[in-house]
N, C-alpha and C. Protein backbone atom coordinates (compact mmCIF):
# COMPACT_ATOMS: atom_id res chain seq x y z
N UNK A 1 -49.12 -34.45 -15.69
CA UNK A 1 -50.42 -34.39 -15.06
C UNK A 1 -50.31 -33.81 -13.65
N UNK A 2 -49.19 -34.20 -12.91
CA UNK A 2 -48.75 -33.88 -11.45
C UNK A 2 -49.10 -32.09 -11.48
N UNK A 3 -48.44 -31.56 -12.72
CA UNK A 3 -47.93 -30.12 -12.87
C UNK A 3 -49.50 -29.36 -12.99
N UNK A 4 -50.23 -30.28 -13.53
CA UNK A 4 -51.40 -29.22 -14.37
C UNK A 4 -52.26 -29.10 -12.93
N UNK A 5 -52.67 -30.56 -11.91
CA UNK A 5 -52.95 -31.18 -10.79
C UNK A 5 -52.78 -30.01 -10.04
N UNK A 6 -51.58 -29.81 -9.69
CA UNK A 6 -50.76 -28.68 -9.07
C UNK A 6 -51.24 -26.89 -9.18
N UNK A 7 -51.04 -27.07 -10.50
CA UNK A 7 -51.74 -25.30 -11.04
C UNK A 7 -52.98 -25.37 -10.44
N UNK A 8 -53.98 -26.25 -10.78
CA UNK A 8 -55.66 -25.96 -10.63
C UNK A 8 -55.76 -25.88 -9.16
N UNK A 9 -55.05 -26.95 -8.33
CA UNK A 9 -55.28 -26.36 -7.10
C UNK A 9 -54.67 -24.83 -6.33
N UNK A 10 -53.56 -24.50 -7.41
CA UNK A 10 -53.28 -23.46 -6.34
C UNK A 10 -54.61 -22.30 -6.97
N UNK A 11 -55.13 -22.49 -8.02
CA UNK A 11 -55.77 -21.12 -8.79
C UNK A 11 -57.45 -21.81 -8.19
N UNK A 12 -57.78 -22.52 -7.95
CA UNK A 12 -58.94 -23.15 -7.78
C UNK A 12 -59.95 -22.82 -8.19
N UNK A 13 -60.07 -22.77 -9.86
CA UNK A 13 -61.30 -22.88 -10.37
C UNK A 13 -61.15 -23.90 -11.54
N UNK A 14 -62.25 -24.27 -12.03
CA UNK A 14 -61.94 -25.67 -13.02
C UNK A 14 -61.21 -25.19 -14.47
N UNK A 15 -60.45 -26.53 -14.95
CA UNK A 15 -60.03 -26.28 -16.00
C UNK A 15 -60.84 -26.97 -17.35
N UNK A 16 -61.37 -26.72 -17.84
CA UNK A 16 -62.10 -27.21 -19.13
C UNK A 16 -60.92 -27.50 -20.20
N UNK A 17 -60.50 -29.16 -20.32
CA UNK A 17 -59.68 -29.04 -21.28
C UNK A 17 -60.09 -29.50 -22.66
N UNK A 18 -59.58 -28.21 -23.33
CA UNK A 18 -60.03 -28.77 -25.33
C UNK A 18 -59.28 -29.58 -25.31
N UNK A 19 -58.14 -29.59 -25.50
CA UNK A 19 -57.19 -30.83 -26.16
C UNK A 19 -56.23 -31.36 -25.06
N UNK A 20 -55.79 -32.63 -25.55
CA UNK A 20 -54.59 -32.86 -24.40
C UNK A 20 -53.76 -34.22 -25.39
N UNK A 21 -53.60 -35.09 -24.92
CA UNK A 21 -52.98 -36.13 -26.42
C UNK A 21 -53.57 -36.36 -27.58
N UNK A 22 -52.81 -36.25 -28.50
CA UNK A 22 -53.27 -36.12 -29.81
C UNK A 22 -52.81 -37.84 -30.38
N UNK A 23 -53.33 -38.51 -31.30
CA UNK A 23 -53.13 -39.55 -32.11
C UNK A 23 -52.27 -38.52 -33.38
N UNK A 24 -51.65 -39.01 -34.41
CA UNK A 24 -51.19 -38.67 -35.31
C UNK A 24 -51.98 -37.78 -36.27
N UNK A 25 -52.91 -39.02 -36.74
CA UNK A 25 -54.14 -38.37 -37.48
C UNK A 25 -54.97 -37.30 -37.35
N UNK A 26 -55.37 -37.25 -35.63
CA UNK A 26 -56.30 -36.34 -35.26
C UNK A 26 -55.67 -34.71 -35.18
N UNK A 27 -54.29 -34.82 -35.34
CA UNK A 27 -53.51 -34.29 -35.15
C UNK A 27 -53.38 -33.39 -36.68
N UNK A 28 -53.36 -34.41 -37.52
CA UNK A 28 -52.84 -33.91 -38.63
C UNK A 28 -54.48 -33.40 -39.20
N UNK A 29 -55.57 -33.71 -38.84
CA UNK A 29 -56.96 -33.60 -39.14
C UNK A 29 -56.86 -31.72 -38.66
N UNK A 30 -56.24 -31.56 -37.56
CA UNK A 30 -56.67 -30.38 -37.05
C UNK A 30 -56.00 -29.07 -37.15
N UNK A 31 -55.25 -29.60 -37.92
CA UNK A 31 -54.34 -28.48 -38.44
C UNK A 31 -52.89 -28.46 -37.49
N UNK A 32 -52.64 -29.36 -36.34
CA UNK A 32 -51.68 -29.24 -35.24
C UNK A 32 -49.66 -29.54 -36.32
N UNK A 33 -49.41 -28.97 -35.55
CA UNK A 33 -47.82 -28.91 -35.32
C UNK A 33 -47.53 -30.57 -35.80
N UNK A 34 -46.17 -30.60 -36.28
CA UNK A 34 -46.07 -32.32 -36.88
C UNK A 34 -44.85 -32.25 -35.66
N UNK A 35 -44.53 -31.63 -34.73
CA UNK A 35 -43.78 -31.98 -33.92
C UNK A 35 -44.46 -31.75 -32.65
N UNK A 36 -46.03 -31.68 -32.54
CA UNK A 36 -46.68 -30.99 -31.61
C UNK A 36 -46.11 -32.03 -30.03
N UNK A 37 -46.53 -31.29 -28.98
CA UNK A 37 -46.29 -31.97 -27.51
C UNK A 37 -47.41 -32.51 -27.18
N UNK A 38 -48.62 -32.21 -28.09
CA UNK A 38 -49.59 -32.88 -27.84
C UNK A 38 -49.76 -34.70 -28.06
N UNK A 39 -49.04 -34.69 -29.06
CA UNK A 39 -48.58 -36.15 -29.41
C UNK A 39 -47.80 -36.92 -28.96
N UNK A 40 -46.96 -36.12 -27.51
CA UNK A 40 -46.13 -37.12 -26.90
C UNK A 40 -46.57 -36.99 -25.57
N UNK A 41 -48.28 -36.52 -25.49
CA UNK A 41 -48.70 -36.61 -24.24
C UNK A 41 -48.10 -34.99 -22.80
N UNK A 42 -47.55 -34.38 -23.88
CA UNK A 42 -46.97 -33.03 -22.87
C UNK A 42 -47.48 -32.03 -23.16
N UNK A 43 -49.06 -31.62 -23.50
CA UNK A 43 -49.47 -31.14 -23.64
C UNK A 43 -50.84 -30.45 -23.71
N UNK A 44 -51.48 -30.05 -22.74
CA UNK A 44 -53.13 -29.83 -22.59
C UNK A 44 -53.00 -28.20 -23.03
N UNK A 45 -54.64 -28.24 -24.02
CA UNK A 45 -55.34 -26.78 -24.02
C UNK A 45 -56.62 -26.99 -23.00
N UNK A 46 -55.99 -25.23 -22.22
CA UNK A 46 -57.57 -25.53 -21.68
C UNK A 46 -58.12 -24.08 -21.64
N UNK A 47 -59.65 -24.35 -21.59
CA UNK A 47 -60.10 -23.45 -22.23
C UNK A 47 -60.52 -22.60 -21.08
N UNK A 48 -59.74 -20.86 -21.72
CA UNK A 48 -60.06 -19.85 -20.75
C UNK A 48 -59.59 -18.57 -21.19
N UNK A 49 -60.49 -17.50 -20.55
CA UNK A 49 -60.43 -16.63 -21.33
C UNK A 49 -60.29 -15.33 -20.13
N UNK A 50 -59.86 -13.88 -20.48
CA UNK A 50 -59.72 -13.00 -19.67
C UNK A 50 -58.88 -12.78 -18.56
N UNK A 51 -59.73 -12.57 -17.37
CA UNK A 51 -58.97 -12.50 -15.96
C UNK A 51 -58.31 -14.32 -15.80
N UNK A 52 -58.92 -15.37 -15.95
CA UNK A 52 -58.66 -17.18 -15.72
C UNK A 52 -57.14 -17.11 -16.38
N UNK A 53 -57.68 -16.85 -17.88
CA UNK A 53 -56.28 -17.22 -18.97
C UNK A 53 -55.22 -16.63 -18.23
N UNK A 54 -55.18 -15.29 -17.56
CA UNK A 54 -54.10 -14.12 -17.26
C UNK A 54 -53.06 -15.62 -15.75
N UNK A 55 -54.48 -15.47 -14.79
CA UNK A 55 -54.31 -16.27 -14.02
C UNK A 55 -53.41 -17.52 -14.19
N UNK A 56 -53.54 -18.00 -15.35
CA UNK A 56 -53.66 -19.49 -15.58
C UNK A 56 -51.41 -19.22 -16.25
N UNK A 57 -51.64 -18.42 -17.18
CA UNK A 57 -50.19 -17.72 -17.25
C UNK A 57 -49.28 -17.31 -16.63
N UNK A 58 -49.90 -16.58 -15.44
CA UNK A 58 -48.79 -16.02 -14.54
C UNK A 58 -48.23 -17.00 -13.89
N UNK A 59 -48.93 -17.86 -13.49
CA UNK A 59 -48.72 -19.31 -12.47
C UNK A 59 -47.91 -20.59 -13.11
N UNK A 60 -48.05 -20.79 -14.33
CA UNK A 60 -47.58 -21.88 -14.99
C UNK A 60 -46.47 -22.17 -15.26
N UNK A 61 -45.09 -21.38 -15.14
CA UNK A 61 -44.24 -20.99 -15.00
C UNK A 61 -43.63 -21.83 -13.37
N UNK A 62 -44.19 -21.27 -12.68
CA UNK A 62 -43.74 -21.93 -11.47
C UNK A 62 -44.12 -23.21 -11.11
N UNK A 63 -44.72 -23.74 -12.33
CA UNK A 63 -45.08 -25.12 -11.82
C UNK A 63 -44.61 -26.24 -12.73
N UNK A 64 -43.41 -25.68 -13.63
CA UNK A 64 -42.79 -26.11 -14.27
C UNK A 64 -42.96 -26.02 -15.82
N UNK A 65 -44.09 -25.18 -16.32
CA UNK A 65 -44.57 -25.31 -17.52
C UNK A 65 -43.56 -24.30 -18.33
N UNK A 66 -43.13 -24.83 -19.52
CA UNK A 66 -42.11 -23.86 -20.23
C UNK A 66 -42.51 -23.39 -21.82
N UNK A 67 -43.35 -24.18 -22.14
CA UNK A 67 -44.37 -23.71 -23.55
C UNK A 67 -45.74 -23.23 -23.04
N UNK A 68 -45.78 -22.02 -23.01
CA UNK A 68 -47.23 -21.40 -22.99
C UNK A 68 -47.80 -20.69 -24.50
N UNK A 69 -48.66 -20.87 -24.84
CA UNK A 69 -49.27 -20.56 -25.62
C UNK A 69 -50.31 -19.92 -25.72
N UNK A 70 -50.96 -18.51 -26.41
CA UNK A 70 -51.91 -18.53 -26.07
C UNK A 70 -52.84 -17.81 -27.33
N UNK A 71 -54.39 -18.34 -27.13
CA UNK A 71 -55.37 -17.68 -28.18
C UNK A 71 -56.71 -17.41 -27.14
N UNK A 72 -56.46 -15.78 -27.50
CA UNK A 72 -57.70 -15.08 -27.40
C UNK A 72 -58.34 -14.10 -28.07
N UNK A 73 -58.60 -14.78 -29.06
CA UNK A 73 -59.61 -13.95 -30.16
C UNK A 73 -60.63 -15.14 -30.43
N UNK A 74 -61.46 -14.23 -30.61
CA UNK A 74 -62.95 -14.78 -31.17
C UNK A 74 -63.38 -16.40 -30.35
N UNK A 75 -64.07 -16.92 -30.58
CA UNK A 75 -64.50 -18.05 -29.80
C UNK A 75 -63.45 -19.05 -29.94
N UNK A 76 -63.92 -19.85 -28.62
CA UNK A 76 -62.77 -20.86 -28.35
C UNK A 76 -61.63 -20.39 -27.76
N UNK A 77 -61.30 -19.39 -27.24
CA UNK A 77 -60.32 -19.27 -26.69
C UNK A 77 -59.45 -20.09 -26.00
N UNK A 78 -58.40 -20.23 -25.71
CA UNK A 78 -57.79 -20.87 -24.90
C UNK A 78 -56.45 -20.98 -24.45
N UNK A 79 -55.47 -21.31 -23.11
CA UNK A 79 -54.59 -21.14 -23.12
C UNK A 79 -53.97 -22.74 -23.34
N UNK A 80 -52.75 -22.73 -24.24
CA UNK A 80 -51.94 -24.21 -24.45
C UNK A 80 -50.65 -24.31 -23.20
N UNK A 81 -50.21 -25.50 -22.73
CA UNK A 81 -49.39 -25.37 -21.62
C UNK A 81 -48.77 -27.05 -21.83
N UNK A 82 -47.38 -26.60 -21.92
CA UNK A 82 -46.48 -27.89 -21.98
C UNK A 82 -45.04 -27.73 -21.32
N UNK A 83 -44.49 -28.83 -21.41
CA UNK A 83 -43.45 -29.07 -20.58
C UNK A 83 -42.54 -29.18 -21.06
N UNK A 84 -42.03 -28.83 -22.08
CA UNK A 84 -40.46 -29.00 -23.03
C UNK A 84 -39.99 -28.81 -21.96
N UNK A 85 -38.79 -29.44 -22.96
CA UNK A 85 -37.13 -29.74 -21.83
C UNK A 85 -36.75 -28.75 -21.85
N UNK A 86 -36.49 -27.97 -22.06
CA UNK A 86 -36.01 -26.37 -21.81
C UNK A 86 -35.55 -25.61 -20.38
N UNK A 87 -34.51 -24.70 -20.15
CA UNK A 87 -34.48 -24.00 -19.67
C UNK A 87 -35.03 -22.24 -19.33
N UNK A 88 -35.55 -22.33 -20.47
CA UNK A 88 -36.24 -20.96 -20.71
C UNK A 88 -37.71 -21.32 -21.00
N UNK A 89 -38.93 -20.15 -20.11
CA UNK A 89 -39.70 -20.35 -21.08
C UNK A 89 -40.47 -19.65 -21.97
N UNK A 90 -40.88 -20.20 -23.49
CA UNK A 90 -41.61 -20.05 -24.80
C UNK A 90 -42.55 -19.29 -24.85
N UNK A 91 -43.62 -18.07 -24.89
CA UNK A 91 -44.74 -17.85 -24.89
C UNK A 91 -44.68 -17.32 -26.63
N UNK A 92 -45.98 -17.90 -26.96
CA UNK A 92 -46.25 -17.74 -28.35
C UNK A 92 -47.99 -17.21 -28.14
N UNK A 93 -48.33 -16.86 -29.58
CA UNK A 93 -49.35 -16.52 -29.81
C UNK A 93 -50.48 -17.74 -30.95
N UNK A 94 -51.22 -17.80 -31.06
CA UNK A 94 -52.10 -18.76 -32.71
C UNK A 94 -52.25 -17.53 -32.77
């Protein structure tokens, strides 16, 4: 929370988050990952699109985030951002 806390203030515009901890079920309801980070609480989508999302990517990185994720097609867009233990970080696509 410190990390995400951190991003919004340095980018300072709001973050609208779709998802962030998942229960098992709601999880498995939504089509999510059975190892998702959403389920162990390391993990918010928030929703943004264009110039924000670009923003929201370049920055996340330095604030410790090492799973970025991202969907921008058609509605709902949004970028995913977690904290695996990792030394490298992940960018994927939905």
């Amino acid at each position: 929370m410190t990390k995400l806390v951190n991003l919004r203030r340095e980018l300072d515009f709001p973050f609208p988050i779709n998802s962030a901890y998942r229960c098992k079920q709601h999880n498995a309801n939504i089509g999510g990952h059975k190892k998702s980070y959403h389920l162990l609480g390391r993990a918010v989508d928030i929703r943004a699109d264009h110039d924000r999302a670009w923003q929201i990517i370049a920055a996340a990185k330095k604030h410790g985030f090492r799973g970025i994720g991202i969907d921008q097609k058609g509605e709902g867009r949004f970028i995913h951002l977690d904290d695996r233990s990792q030394d490298h970080v992940t960018i994927f696509s939905y």
